[in-house]
C-alpha atoms as a PDB file:
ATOM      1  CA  UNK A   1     -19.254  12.616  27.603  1.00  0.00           C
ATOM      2  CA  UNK A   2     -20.596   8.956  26.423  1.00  0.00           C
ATOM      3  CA  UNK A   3     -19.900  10.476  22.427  1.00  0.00           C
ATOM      4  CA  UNK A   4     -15.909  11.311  23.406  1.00  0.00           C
ATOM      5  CA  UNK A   5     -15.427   7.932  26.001  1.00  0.00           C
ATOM      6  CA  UNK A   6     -16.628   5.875  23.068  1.00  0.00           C
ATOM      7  CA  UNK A   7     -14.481   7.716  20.655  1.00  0.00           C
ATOM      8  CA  UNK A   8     -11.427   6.885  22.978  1.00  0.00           C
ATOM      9  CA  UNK A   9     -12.582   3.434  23.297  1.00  0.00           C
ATOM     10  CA  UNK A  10     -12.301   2.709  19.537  1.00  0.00           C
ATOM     11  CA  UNK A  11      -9.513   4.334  19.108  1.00  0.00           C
ATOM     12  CA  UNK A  12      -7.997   1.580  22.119  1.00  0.00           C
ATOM     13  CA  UNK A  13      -9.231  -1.242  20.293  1.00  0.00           C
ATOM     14  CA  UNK A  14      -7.905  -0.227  17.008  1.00  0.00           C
ATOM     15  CA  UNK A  15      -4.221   1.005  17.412  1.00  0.00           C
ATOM     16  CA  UNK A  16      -2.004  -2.096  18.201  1.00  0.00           C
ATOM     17  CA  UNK A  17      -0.292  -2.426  22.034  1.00  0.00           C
ATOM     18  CA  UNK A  18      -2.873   0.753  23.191  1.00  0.00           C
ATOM     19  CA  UNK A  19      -4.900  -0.298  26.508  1.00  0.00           C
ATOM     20  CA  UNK A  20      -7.611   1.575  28.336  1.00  0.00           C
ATOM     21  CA  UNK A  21      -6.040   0.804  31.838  1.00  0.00           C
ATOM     22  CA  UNK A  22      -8.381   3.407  33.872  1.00  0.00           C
ATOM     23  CA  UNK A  23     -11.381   4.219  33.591  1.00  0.00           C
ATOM     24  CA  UNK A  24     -14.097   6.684  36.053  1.00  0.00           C
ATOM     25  CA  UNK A  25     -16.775   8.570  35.801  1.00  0.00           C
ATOM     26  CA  UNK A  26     -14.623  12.324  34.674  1.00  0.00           C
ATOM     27  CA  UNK A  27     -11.437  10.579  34.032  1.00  0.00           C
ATOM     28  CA  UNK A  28      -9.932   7.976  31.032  1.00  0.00           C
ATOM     29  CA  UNK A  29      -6.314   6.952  30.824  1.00  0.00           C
ATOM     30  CA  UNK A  30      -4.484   5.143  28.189  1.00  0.00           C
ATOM     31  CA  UNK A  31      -0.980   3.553  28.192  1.00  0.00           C
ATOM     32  CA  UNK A  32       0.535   1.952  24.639  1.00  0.00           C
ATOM     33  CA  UNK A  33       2.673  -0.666  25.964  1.00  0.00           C
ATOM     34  CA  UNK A  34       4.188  -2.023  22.539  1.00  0.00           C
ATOM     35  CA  UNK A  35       7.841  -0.970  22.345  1.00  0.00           C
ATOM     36  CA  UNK A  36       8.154   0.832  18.512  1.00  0.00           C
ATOM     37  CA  UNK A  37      11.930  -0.604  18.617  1.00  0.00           C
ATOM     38  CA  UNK A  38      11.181  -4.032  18.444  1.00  0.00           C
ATOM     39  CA  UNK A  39       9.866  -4.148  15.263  1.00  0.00           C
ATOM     40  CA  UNK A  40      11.441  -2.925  12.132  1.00  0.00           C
ATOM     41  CA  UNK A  41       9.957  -0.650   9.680  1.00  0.00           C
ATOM     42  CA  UNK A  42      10.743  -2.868   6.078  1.00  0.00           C
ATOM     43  CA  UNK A  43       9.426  -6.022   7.991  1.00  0.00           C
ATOM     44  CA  UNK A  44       6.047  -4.159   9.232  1.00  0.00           C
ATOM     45  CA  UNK A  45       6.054  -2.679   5.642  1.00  0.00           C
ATOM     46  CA  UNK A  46       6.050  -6.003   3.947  1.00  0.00           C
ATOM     47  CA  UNK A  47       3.870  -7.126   6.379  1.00  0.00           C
ATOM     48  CA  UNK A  48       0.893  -4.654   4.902  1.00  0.00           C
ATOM     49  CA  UNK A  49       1.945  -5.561   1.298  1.00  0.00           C
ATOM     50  CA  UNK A  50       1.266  -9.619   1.969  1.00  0.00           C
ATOM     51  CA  UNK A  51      -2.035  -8.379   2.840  1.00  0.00           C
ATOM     52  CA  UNK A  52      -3.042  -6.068  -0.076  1.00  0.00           C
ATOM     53  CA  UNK A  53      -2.045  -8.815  -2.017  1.00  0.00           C
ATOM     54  CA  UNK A  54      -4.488 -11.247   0.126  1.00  0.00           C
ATOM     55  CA  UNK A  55      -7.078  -8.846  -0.065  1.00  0.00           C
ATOM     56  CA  UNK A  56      -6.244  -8.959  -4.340  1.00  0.00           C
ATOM     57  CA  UNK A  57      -6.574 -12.687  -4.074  1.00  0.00           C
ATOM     58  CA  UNK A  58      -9.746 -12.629  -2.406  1.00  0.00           C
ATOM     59  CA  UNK A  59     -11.023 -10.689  -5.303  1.00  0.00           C
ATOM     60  CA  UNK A  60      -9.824 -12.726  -7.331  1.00  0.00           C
ATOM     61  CA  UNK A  61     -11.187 -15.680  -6.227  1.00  0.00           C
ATOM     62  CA  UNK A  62     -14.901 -13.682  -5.785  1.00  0.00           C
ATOM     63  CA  UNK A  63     -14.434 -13.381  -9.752  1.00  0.00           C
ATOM     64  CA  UNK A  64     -13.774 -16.922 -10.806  1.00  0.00           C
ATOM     65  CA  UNK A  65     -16.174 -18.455  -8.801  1.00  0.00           C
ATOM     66  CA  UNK A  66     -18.636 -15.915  -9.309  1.00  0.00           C
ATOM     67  CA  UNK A  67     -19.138 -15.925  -5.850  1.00  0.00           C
ATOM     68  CA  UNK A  68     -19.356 -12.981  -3.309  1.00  0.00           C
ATOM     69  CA  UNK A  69     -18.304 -15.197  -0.777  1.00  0.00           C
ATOM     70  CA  UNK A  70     -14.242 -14.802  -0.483  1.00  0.00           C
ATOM     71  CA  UNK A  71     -15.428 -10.699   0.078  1.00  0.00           C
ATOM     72  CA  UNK A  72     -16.884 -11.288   3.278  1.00  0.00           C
ATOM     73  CA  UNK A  73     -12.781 -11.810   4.480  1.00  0.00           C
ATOM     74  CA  UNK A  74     -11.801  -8.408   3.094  1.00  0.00           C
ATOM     75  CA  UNK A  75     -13.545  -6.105   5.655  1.00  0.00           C
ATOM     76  CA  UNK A  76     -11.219  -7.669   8.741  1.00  0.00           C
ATOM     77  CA  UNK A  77      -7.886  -7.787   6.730  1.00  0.00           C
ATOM     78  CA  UNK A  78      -8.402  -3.909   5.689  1.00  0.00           C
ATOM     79  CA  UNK A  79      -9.110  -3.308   9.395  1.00  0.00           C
ATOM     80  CA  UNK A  80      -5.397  -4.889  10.616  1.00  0.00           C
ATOM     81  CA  UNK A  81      -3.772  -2.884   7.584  1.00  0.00           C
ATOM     82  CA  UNK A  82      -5.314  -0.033   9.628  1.00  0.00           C
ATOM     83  CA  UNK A  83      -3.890  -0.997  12.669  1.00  0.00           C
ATOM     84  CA  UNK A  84      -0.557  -1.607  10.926  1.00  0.00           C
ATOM     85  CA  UNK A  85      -0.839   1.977   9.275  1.00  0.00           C
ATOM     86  CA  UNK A  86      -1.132   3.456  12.658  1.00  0.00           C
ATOM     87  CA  UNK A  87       1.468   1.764  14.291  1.00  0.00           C
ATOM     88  CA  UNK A  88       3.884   2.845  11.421  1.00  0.00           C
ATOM     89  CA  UNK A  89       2.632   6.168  11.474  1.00  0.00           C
ATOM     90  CA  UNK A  90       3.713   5.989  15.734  1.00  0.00           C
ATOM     91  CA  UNK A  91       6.630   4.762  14.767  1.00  0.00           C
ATOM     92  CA  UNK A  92       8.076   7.186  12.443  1.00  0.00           C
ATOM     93  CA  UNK A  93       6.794   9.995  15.088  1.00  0.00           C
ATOM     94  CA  UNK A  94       9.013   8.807  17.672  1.00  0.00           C
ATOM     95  CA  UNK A  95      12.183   8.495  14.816  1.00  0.00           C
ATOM     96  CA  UNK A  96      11.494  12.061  14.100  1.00  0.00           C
ATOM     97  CA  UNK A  97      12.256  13.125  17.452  1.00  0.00           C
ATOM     98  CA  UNK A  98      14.954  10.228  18.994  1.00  0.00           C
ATOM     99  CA  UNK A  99      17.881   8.853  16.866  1.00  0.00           C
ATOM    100  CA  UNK A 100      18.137   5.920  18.806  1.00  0.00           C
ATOM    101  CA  UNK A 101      14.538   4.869  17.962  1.00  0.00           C
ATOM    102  CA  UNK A 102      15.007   5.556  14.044  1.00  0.00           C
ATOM    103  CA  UNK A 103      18.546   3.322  14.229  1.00  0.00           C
ATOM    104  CA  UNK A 104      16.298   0.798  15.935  1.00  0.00           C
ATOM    105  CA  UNK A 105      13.576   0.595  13.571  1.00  0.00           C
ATOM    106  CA  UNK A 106      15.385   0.692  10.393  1.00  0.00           C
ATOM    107  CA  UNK A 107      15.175   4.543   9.213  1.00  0.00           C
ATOM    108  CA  UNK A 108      18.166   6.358  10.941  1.00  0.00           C
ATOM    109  CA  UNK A 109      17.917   9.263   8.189  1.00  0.00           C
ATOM    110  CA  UNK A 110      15.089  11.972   8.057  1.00  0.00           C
ATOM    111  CA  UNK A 111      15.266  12.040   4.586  1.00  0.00           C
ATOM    112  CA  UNK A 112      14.074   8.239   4.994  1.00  0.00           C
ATOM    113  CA  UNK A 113      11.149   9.149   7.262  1.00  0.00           C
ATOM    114  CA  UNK A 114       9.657  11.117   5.410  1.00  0.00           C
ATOM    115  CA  UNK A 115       9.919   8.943   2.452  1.00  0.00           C
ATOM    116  CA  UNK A 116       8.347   6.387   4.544  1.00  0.00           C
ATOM    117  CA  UNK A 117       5.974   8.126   5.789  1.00  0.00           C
ATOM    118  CA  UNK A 118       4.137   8.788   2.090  1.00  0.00           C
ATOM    119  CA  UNK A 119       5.133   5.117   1.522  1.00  0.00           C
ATOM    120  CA  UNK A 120       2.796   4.009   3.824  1.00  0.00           C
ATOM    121  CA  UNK A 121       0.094   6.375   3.249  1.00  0.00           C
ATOM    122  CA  UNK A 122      -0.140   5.645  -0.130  1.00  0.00           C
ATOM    123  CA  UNK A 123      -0.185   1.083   1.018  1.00  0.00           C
ATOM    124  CA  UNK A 124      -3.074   2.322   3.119  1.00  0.00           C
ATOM    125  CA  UNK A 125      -5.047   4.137   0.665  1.00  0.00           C
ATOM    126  CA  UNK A 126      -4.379   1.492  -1.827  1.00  0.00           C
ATOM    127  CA  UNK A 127      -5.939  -1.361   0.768  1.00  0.00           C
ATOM    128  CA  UNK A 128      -9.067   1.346   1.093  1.00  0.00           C
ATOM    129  CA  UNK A 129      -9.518   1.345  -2.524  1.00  0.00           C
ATOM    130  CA  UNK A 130      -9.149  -2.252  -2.836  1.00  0.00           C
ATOM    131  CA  UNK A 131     -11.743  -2.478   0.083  1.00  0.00           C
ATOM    132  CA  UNK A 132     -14.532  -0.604  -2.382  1.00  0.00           C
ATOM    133  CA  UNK A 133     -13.835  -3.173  -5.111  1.00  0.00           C
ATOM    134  CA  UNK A 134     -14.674  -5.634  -2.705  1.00  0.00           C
ATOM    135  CA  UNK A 135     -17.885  -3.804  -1.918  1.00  0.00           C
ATOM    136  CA  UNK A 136     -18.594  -3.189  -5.632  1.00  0.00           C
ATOM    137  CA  UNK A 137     -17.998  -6.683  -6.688  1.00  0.00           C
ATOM    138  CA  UNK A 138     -20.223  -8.232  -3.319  1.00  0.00           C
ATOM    139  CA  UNK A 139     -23.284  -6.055  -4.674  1.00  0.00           C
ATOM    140  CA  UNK A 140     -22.945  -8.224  -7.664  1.00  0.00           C
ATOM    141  CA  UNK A 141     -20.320 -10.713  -9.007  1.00  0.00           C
ATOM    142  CA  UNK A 142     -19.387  -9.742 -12.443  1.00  0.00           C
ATOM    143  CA  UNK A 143     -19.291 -12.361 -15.024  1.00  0.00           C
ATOM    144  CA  UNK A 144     -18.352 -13.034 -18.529  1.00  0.00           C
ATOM    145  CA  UNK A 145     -15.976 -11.271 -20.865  1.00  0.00           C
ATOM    146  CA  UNK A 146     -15.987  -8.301 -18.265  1.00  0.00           C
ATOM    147  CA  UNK A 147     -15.036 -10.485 -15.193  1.00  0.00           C
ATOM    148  CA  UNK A 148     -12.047 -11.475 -17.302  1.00  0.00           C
ATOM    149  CA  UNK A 149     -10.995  -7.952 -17.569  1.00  0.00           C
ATOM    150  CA  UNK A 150     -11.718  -7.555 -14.468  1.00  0.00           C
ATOM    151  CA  UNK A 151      -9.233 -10.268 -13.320  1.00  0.00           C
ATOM    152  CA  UNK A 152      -6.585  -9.163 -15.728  1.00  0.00           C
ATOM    153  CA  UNK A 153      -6.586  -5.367 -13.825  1.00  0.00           C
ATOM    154  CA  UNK A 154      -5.947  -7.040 -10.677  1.00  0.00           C
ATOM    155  CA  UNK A 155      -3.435  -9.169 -11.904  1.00  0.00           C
ATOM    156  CA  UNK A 156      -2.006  -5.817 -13.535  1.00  0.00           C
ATOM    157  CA  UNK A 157      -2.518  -3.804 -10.094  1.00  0.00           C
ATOM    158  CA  UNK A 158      -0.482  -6.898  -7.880  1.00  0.00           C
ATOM    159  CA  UNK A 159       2.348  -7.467 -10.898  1.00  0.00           C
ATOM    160  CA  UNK A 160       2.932  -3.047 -10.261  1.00  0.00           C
ATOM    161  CA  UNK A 161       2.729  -3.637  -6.734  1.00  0.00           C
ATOM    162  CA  UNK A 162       5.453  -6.201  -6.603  1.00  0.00           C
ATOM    163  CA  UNK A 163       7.335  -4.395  -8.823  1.00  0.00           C
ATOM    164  CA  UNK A 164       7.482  -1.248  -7.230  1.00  0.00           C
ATOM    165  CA  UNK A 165       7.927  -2.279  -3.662  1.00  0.00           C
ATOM    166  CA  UNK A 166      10.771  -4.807  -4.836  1.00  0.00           C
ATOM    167  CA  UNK A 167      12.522  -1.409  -6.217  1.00  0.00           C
ATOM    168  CA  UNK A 168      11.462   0.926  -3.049  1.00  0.00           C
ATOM    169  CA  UNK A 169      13.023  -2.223  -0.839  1.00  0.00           C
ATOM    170  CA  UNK A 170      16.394  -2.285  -3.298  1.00  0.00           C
ATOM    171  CA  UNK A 171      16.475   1.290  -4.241  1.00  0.00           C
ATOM    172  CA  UNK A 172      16.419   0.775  -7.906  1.00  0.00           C
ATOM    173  CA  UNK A 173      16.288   3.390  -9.652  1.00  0.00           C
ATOM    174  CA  UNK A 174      15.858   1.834 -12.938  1.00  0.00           C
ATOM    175  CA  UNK A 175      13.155  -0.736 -11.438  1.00  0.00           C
ATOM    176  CA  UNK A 176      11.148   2.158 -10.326  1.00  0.00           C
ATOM    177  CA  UNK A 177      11.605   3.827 -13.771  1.00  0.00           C
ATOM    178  CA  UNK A 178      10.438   0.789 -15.410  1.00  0.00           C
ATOM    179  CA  UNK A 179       7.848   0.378 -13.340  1.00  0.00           C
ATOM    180  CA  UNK A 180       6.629   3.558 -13.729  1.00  0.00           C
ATOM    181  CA  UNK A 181       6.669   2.968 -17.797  1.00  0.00           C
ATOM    182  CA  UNK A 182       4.725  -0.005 -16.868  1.00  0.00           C
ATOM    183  CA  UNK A 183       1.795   1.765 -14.893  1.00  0.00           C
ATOM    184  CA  UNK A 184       1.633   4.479 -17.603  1.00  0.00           C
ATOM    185  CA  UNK A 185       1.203   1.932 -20.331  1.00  0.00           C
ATOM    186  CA  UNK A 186      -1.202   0.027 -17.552  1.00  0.00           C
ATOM    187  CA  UNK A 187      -3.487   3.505 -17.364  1.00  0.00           C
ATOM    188  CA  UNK A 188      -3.555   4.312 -21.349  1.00  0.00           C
ATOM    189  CA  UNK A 189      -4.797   0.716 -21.288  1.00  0.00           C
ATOM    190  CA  UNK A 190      -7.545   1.020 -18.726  1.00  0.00           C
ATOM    191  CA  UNK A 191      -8.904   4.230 -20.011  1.00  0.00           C
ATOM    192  CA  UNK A 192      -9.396   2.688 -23.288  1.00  0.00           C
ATOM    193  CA  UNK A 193     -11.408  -0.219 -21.836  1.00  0.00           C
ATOM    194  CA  UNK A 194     -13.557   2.039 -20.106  1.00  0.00           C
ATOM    195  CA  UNK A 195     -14.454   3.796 -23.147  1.00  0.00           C
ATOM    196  CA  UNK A 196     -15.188   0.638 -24.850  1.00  0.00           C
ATOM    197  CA  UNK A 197     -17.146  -0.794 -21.846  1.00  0.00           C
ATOM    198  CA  UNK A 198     -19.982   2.355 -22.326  1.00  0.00           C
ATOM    199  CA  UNK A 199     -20.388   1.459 -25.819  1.00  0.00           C
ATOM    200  CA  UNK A 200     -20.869  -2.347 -25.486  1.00  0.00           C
ATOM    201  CA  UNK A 201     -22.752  -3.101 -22.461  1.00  0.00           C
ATOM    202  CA  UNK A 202     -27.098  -2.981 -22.124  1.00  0.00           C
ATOM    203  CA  UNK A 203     -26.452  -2.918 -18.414  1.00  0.00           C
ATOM    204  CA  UNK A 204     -26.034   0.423 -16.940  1.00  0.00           C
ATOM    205  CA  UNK A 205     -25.821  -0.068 -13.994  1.00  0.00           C
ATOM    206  CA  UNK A 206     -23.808  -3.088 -13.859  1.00  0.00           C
ATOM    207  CA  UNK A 207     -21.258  -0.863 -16.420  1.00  0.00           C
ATOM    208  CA  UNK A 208     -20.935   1.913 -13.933  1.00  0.00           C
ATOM    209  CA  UNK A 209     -20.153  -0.509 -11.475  1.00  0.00           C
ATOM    210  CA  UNK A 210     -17.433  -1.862 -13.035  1.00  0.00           C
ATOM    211  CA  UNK A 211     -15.898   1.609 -14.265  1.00  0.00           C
ATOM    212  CA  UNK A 212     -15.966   2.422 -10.510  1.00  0.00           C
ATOM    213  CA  UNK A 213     -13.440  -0.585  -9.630  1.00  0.00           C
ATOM    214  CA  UNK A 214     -11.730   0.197 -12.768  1.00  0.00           C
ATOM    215  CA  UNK A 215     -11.107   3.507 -11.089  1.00  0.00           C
ATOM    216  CA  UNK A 216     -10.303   2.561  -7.711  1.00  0.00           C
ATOM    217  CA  UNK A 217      -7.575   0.245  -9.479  1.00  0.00           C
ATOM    218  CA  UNK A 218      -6.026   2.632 -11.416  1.00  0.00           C
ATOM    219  CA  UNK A 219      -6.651   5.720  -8.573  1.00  0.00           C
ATOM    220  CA  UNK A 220      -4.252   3.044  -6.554  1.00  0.00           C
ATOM    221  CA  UNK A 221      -1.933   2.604  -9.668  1.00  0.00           C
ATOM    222  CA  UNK A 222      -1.340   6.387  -9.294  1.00  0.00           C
ATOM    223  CA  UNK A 223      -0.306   5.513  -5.645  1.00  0.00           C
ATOM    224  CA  UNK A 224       2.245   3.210  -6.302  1.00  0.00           C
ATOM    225  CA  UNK A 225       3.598   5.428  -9.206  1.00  0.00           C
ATOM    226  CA  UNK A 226       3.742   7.807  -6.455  1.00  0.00           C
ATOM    227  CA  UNK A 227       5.870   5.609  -4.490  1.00  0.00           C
ATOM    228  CA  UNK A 228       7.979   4.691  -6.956  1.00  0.00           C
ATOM    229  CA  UNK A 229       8.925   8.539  -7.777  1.00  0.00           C
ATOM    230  CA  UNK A 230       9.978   8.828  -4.145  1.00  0.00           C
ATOM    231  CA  UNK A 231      12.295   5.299  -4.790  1.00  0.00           C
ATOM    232  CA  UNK A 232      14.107   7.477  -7.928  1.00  0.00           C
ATOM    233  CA  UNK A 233      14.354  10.135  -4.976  1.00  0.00           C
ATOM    234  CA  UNK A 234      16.124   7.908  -2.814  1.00  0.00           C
ATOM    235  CA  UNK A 235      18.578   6.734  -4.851  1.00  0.00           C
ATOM    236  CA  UNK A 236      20.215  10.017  -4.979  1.00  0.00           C
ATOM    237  CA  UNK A 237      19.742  11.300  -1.322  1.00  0.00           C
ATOM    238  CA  UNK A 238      23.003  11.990   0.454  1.00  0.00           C
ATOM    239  CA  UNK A 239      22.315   9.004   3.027  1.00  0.00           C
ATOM    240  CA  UNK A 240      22.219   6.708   0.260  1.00  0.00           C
ATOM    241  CA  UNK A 241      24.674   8.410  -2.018  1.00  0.00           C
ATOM    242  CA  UNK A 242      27.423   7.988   1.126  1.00  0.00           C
ATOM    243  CA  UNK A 243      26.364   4.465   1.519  1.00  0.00           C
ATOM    244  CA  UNK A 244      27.338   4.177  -2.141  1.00  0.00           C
ATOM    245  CA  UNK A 245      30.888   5.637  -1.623  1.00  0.00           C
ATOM    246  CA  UNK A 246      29.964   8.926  -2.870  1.00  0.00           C
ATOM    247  CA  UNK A 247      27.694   7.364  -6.173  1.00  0.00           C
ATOM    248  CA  UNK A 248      24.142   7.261  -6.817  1.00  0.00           C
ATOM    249  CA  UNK A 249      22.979   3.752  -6.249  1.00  0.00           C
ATOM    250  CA  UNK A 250      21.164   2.571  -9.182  1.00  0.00           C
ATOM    251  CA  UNK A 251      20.954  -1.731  -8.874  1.00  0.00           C
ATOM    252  CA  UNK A 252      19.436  -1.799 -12.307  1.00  0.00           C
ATOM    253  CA  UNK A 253      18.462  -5.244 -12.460  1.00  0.00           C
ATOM    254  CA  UNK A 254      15.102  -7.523 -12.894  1.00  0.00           C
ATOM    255  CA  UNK A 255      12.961  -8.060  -9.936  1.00  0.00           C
ATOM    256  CA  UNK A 256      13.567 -11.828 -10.162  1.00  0.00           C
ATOM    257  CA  UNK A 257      17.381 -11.231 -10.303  1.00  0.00           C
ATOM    258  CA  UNK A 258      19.791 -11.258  -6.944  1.00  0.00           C
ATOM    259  CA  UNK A 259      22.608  -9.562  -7.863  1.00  0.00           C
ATOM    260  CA  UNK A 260      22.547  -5.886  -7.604  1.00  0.00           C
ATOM    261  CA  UNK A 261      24.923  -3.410 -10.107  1.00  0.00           C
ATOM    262  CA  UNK A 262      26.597   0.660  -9.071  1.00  0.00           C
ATOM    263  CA  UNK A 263      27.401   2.909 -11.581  1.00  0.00           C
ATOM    264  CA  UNK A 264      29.279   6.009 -11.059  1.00  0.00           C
ATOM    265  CA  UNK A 265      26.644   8.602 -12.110  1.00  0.00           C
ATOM    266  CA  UNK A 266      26.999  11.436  -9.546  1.00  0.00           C
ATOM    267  CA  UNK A 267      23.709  13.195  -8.468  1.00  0.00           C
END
């Protein structure tokens, strides 16, 4: 039917290396021609976090200004974290069932996959929610003392999201931990501004506006807490625990730092 052969065609256009190579009247037939080995899982999955953080600093920039402007680039960087999303998503399929193609891309043990496999999930839902700020803040710039609060949740949001996906890519334990303290702190915070936004502000609708990007921020906060539970995980799954010489790796050190630490807590 036209509904299902334009369904197929999207799908084509969105997931990266597919190709409609045939296509008739009663017949369709698609080949992916991007080999999943040839790119690593970390690399792809820093790849997405460079552009969260893009699509953070084009809100940011929408906010100083007070410009809508920098929004209009959101909509096509969400779109390739899409198309990123699905190719991990193919990727970690194919690891499931080969070992070769999990040693190739970086996640040889299933405990990994799946831990991946939430990971980036919860990157994609966080670029969706980011993607409704966007749309919140184009309908009207904020300004004034709430832009600057504004501004200071985003900077909040990309200083967690650093943080946590420095620990996820070290397995820190502790990082995660104090990241986690971090994003708790972060949310008693944010609740407390909302409640004090209500009381303060003539502009209704411009208030509820504003409490819904406060909640797609800290909705996404949740995510990366998320993430950051399944980095504690890690640390003490037998993969990594044998990689450790029978200890729990723990690297309890500052993001900024480059040295890493082991202690010889058993799991």
């Amino acid at each position: 039917s036209g509904e299902l052969r334009a369904e197929v065609e999207r799908i084509a256009r969105r997931v990266l290396g597919m190709s409609l190579i045939e296509d008739e009247p009663n017949r369709l037939e698609i080949r992916v021609f991007l080999d999943a080995t040839k790119h690593r899982l970390p690399g792809l999955l820093d790849r997405v976090v460079r552009m969260i953080r893009l699509e953070l600093e084009l809100c940011r920039k929408a906010l100083e200004a007070g410009d809508p402007a920098p929004l209009e680039k959101i909509a096509p960087v969400e779109e390739e974290i899409d198309r990123f999303y699905l190719l991990m998503a193919r990727q970690i399929l194919l690891a499931s069932n080969d070992f070769q193609v999990a040693r190739d891309i970086g996640v040889p043990s299933h405990h990994y996959q799946l831990g991946y496999r939430v990971v980036v999930k919860m990157l994609e839902v966080s670029a969706d929610l980011l993607a409704t700020v966007a749309e919140d803040l184009s309908k009207e710039v904020t300004r004034g003392e709430d832009a600057e609060e504004l501004l200071s949740q985003l900077a909040q949001f990309d200083a967690s999201l650093g943080q946590t996906m420095e620990a996820f890519r070290e397995v820190s334990a502790c990082c995660a931990h104090e990241a986690l303290t971090e994003i708790e702190a972060w949310t008693l915070r944010q609740s407390m501004l909302s409640g004090s936004l209500i009381g303060r502000s003539r502009d209704k609708v411009g208030a509820a506006r504003v409490q819904r990007i406060l909640s797609s921020l800290g909705t996404a906060g949740e995510l990366l807490a998320i993430i950051n539970e399944i980095t504690i995980n890690r640390s003490v799954e037998p993969e990594t625990v044998a990689s450790g010489g029978g200890r729990a790796v723990v690297a309890c050190h500052s993001p900024a730092a480059v040295s890493r630490s082991r202690t010889d807590a058993r799991p």
